[in-house]
C-alpha atoms as a PDB file:
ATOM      1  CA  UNK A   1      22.013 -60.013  29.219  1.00  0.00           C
ATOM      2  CA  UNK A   2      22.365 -62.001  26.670  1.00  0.00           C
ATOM      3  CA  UNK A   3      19.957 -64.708  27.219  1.00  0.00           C
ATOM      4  CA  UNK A   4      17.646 -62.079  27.861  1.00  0.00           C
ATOM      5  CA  UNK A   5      18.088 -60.559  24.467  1.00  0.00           C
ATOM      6  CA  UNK A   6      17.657 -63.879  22.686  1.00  0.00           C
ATOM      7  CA  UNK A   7      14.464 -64.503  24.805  1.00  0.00           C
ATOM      8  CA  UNK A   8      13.193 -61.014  23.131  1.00  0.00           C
ATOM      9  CA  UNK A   9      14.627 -60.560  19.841  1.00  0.00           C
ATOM     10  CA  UNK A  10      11.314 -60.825  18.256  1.00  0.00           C
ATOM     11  CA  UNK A  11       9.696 -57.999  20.422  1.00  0.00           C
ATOM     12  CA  UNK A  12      12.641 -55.961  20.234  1.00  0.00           C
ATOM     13  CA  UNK A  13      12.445 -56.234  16.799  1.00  0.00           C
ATOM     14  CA  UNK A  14       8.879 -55.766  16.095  1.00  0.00           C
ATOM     15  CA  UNK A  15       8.800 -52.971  18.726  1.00  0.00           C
ATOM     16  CA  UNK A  16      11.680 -51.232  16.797  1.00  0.00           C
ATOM     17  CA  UNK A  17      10.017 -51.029  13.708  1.00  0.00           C
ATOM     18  CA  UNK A  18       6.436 -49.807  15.410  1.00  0.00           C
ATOM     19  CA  UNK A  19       8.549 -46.699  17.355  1.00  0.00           C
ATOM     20  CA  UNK A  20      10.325 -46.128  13.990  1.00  0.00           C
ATOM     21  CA  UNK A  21       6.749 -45.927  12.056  1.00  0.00           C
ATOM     22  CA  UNK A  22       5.245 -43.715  14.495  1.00  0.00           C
ATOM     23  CA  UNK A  23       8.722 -41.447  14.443  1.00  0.00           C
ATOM     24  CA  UNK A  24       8.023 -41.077  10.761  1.00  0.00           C
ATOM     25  CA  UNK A  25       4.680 -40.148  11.035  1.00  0.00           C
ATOM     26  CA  UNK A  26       5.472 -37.255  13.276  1.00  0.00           C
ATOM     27  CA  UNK A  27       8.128 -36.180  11.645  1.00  0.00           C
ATOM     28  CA  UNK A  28       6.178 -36.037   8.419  1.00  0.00           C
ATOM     29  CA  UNK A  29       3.272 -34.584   9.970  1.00  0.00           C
ATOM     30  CA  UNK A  30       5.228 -31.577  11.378  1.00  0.00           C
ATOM     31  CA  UNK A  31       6.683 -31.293   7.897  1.00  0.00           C
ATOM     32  CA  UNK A  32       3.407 -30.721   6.718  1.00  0.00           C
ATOM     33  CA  UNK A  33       2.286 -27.967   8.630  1.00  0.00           C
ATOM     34  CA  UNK A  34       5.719 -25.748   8.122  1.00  0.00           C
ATOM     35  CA  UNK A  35       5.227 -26.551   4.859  1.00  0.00           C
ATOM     36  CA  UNK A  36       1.208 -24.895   5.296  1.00  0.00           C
ATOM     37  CA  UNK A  37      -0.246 -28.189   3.924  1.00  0.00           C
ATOM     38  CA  UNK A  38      -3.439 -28.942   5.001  1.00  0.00           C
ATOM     39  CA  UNK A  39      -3.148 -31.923   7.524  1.00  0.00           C
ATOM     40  CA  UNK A  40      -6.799 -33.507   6.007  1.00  0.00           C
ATOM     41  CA  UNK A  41      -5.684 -33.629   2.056  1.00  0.00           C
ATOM     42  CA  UNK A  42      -8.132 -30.879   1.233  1.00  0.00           C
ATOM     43  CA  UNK A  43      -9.068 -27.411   0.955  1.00  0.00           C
ATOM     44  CA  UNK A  44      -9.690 -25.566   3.866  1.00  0.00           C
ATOM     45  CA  UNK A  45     -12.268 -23.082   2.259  1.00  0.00           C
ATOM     46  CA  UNK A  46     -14.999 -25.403   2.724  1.00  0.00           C
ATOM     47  CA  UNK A  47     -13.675 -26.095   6.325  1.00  0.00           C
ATOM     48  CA  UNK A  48     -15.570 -25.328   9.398  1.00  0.00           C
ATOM     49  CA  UNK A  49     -12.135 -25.783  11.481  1.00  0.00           C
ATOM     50  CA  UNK A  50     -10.472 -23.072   9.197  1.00  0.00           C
ATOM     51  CA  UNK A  51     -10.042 -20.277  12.197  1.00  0.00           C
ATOM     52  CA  UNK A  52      -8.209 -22.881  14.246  1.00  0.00           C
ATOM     53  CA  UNK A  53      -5.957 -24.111  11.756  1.00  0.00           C
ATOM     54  CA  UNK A  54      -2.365 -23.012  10.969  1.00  0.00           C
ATOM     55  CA  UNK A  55      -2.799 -21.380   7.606  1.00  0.00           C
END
């Protein structure tokens, strides 16, 4: 087990920190929508999406 994990500790590593970006990122994205922020940056008057979205 051991050898193994010193055979790997780079993609372990790396792989760590990729999962723990793309947690973030989901985390923050649900944030935004129960917060009712637009998930583009913008206005959604101009929007042709604006009957799907959350509001």
């Amino acid at each position: 087990m051991i050898q193994f994990l010193k055979d790997n500790i780079a993609t372990i590593l790396i792989s760590a920190v990729v999962f723990g970006l793309m947690a973030w990122v989901i985390i923050y994205r649900i944030r935004q929508r129960k917060n009712g922020e637009s998930s583009c940056g913008c206005g959604c008057s101009g929007c042709p999406e604006s009957s799907r979205c959350h509001k």
